[in-house]
Structure formats: structure tokens, C-alpha cells
C-alpha atoms as a PDB file:
ATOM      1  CA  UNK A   1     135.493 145.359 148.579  1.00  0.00           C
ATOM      2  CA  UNK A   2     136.059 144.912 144.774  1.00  0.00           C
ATOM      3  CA  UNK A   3     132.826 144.201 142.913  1.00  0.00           C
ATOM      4  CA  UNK A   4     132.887 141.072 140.601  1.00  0.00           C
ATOM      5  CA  UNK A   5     132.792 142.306 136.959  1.00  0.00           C
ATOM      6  CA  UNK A   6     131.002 140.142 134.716  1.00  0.00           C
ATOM      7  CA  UNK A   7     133.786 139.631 132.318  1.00  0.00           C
ATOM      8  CA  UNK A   8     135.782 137.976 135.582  1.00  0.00           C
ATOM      9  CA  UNK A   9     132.463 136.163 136.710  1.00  0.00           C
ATOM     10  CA  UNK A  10     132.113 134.484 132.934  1.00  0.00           C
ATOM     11  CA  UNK A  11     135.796 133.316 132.904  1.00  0.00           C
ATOM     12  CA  UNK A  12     135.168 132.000 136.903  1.00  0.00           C
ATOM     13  CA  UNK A  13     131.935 130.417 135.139  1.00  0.00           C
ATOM     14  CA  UNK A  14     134.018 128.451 132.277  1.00  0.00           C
ATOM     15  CA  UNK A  15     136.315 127.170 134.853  1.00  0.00           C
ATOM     16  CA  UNK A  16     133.369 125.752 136.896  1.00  0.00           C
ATOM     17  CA  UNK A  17     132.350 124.310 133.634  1.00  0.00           C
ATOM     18  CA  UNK A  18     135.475 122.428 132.827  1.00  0.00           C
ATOM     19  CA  UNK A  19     135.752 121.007 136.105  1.00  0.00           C
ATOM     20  CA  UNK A  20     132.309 119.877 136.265  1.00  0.00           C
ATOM     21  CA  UNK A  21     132.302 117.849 132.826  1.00  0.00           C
ATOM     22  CA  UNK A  22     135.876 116.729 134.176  1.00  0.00           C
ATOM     23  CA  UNK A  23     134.657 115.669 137.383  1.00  0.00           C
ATOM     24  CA  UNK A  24     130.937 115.382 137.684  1.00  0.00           C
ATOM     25  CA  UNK A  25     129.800 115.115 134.089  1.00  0.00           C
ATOM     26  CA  UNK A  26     126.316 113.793 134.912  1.00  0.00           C
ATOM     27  CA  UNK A  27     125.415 112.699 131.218  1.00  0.00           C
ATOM     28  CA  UNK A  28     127.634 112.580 128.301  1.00  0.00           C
ATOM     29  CA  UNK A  29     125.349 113.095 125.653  1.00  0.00           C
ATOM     30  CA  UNK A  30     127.410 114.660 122.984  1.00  0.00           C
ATOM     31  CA  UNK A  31     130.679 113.152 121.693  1.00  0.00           C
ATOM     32  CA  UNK A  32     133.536 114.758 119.200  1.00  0.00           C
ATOM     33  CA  UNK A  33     132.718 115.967 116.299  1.00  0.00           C
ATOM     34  CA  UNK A  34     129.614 116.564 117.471  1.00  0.00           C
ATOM     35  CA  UNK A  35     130.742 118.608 120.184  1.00  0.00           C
ATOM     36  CA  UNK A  36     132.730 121.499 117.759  1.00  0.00           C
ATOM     37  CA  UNK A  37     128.757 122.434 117.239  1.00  0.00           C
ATOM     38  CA  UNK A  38     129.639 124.599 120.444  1.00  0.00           C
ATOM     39  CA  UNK A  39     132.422 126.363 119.158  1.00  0.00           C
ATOM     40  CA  UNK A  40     129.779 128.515 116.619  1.00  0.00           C
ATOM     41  CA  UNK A  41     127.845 129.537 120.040  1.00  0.00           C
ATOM     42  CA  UNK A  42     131.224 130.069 121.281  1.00  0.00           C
ATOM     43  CA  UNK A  43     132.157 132.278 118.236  1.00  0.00           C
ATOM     44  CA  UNK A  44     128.679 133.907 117.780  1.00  0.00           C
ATOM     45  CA  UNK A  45     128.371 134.588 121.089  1.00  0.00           C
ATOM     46  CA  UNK A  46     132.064 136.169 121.644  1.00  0.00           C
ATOM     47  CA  UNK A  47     131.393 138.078 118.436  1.00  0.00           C
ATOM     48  CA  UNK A  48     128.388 139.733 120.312  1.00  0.00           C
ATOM     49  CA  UNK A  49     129.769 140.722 122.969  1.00  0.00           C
ATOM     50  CA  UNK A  50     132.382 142.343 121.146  1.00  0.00           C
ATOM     51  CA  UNK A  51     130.176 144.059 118.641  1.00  0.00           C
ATOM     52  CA  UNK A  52     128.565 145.808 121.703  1.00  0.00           C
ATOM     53  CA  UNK A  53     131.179 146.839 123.696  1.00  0.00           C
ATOM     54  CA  UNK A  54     132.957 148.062 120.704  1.00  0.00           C
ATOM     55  CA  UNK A  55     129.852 150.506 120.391  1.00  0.00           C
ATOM     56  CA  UNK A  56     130.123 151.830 123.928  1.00  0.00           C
ATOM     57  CA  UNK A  57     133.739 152.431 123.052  1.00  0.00           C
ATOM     58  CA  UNK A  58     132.852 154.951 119.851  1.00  0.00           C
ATOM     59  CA  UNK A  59     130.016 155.982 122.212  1.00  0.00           C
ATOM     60  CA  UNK A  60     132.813 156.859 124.941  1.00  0.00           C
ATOM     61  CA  UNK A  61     130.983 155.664 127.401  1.00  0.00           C
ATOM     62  CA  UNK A  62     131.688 153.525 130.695  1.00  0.00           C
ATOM     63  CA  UNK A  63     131.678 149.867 130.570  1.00  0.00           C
ATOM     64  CA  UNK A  64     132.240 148.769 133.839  1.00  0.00           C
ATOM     65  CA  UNK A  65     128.631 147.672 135.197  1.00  0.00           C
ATOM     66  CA  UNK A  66     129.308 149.388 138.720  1.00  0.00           C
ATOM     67  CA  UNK A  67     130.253 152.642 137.133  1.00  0.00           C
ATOM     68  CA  UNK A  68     127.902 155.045 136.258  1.00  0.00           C
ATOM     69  CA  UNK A  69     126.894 155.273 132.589  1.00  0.00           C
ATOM     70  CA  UNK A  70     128.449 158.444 130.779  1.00  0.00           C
ATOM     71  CA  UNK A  71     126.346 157.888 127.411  1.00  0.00           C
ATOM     72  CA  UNK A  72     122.921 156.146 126.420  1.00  0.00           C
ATOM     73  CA  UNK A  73     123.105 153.258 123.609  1.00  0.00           C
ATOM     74  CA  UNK A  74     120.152 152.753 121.739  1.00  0.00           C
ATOM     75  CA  UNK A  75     121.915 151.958 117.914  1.00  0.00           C
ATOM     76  CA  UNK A  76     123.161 148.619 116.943  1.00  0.00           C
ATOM     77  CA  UNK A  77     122.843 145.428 118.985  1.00  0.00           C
ATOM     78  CA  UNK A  78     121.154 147.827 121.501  1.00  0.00           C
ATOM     79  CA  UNK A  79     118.267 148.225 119.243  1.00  0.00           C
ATOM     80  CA  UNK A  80     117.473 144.628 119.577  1.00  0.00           C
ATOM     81  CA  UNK A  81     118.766 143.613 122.895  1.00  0.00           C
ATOM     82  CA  UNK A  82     119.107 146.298 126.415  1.00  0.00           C
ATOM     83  CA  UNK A  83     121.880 143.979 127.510  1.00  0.00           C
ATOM     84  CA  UNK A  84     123.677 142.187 123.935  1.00  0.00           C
ATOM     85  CA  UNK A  85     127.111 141.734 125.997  1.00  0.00           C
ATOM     86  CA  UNK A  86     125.370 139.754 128.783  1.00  0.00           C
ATOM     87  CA  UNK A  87     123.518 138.570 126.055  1.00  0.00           C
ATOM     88  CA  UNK A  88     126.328 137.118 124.369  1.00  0.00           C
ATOM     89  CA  UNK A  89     128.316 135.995 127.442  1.00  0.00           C
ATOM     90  CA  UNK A  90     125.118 133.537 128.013  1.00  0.00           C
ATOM     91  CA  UNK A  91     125.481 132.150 124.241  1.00  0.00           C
ATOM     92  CA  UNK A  92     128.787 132.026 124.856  1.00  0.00           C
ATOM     93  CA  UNK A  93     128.504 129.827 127.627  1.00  0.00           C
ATOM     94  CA  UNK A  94     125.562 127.768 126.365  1.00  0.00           C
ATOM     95  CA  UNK A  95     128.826 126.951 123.561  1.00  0.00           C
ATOM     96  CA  UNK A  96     131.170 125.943 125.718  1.00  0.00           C
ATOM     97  CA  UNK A  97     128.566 123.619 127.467  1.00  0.00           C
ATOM     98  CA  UNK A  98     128.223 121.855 124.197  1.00  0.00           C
ATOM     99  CA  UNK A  99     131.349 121.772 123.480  1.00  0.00           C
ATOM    100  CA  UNK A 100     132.553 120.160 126.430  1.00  0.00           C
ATOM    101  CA  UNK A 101     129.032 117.660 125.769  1.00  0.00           C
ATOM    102  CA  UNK A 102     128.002 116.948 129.569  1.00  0.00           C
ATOM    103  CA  UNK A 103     124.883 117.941 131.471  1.00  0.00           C
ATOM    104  CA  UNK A 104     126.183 119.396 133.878  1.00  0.00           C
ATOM    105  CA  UNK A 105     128.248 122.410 132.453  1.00  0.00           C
ATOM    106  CA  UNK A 106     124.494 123.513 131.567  1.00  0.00           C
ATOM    107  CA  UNK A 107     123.909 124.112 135.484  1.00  0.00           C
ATOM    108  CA  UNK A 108     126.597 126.868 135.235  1.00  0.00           C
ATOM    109  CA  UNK A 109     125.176 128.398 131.932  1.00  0.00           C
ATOM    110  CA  UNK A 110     121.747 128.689 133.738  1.00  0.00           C
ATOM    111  CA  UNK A 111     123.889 130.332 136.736  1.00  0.00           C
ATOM    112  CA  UNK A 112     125.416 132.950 134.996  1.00  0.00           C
ATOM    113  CA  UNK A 113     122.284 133.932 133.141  1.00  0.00           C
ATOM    114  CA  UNK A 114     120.369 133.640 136.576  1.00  0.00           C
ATOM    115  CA  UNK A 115     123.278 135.991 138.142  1.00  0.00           C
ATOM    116  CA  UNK A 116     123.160 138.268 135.250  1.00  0.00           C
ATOM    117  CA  UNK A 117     119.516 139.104 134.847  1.00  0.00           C
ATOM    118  CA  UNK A 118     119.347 139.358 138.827  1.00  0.00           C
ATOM    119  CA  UNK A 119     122.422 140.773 140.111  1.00  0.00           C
ATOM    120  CA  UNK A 120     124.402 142.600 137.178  1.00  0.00           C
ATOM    121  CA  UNK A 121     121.386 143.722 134.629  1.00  0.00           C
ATOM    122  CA  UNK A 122     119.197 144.417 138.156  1.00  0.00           C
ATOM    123  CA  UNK A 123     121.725 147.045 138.998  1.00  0.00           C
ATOM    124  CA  UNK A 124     122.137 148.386 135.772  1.00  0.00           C
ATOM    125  CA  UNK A 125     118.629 149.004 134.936  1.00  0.00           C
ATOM    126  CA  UNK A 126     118.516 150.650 138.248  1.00  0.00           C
ATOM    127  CA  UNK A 127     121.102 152.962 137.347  1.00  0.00           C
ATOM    128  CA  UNK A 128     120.306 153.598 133.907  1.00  0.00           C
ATOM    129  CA  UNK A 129     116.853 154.713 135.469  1.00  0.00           C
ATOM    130  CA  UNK A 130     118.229 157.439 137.665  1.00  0.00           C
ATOM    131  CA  UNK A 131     120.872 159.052 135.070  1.00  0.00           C
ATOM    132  CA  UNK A 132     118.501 158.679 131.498  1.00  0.00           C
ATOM    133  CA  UNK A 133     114.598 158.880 133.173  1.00  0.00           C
ATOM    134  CA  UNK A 134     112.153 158.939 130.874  1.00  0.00           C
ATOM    135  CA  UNK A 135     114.195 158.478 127.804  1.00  0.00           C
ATOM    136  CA  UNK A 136     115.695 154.901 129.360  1.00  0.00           C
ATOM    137  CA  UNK A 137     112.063 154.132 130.180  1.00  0.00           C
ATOM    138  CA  UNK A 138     110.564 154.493 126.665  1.00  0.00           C
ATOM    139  CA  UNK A 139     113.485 152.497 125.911  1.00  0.00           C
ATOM    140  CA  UNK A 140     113.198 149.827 127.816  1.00  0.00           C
ATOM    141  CA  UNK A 141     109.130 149.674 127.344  1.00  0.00           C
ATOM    142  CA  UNK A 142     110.330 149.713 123.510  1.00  0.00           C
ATOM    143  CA  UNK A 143     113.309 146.856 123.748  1.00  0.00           C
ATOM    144  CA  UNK A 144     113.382 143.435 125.509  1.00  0.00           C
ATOM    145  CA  UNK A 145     116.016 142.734 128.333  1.00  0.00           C
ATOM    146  CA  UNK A 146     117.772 139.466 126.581  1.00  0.00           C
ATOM    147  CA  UNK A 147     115.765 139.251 122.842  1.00  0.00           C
END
């Protein structure tokens, strides 16, 4: 069985989203123009998680999460952040909950967080553990999961 990359699981998320504040908005608390205040989440976020995948790229390392790592990051966004991409998925999605301005996208943004810190980063850290030792451990003693 194919594993769910998180890239596939965000997009899955947004449609969730969508058909939520379609269908089951629970509140409507934000109206337009108000709601465009989520498209700068959207951006910042997107931004992000470009930024640090671009780095694995010049780093020439893997960036599927069930693949084993071929390099360790520690410059850039990784100084700040062990996971920025997740990281920036999650803003990402906190945007498009605002932009769409109902409660209950915001159940799907605390999903994917909840799946990535459990599931995705979980498995990762794991991982990164067994290839890097001690080095990924002073690292991650050093750097916080999300911020």
C-alpha cells in the first residue's frame, strides 16, 4: 500500500475545508474583504514551505517523508523550525480557514496539524534518530518541533 504523502494529505485537507464551509459552515464569522486576511497565511505559509524544500533540494537530499533521509538540514528555516514545511502547510491551512471565514474549516486545520505532529513528524523523528544519532539529538534538544 502507497503511503499518504503530506503534500497529497494537505490538498485532501483543503478539499474537506471547502466542503465544510460549503456545507456545514457552523459560524460565519468573517465576511469579504475581511476574509482576503487569509490569503497572507496562505502566501506566508506556501512561501515556507517552499523556502524549505528548496533547501533539501541544494542539500540533495530526499523529501519524501517515508524515504530515508540522504542529508541532515540544520541551515535556514531548519535553524528555527525541525519541521518548517509541515510548519508551513499548517499556516497555510490556518489561511485558507480564514479565507473561506467559517468555524468549521478550523476543525480540519487542527486535523492536519494533529496528523502531522503524530503520524508524519512521529515517523520522521524516528528515522532521523537512527540515520544522524547523536548529531540529530543535539539538534533536536537545540531546535523546537513547530517554533
Amino acid at each position: 500500500m502507497q503511503r499518504l504523502l503530506p503534500p497529497f494529505f494537505f490538498l485532501i485537507c483543503i478539499v474537506l475545508m471547502v466542503l465544510l464551509s460549503t456545507y456545514y459552515p457552523v459560524i460565519r464569522f468573517l465576511q469579504y474583504p475581511w476574509t482576503l486576511i487569509g490569503l497572507l497565511d496562505l502566501i506566508g505559509g506556501v512561501s515556507i514551505t517552499v523556502i524549505a524544500g528548496a533547501q533539501f533540494m541544494r542539500a540533495k537530499t530526499n523529501l519524501k517523508t517515508f524515504n530515508k533521509p540522504d542529508q541532515f538540514v540544520t541551515s535556514g528555516l531548519f535553524k528555527f523550525s525541525r519541521n518548517p514545511m509541515y510548519l508551513g502547510f499548517a499556516i497555510s491551512a490556518f489561511g485558507i480557514a480564514l479565507y473561506l471565514g467559517a468555524l468549521s474549516p478550523f476543525l480540519i486545520c487542527v486535523l492536519f496539524i494533529v496528523v502531522a505532529d503524530r503520524w508524519y513528524i512521529a515517523h520522521e523523528e524516528v528515522v532521523m534518530a537512527e540515520i544522524f544519532g547523536e548529531a540529530y539529538m543535539d539538534y533536536k534538544a537545540k531546535v523546537r518541533r513547530w517554533i
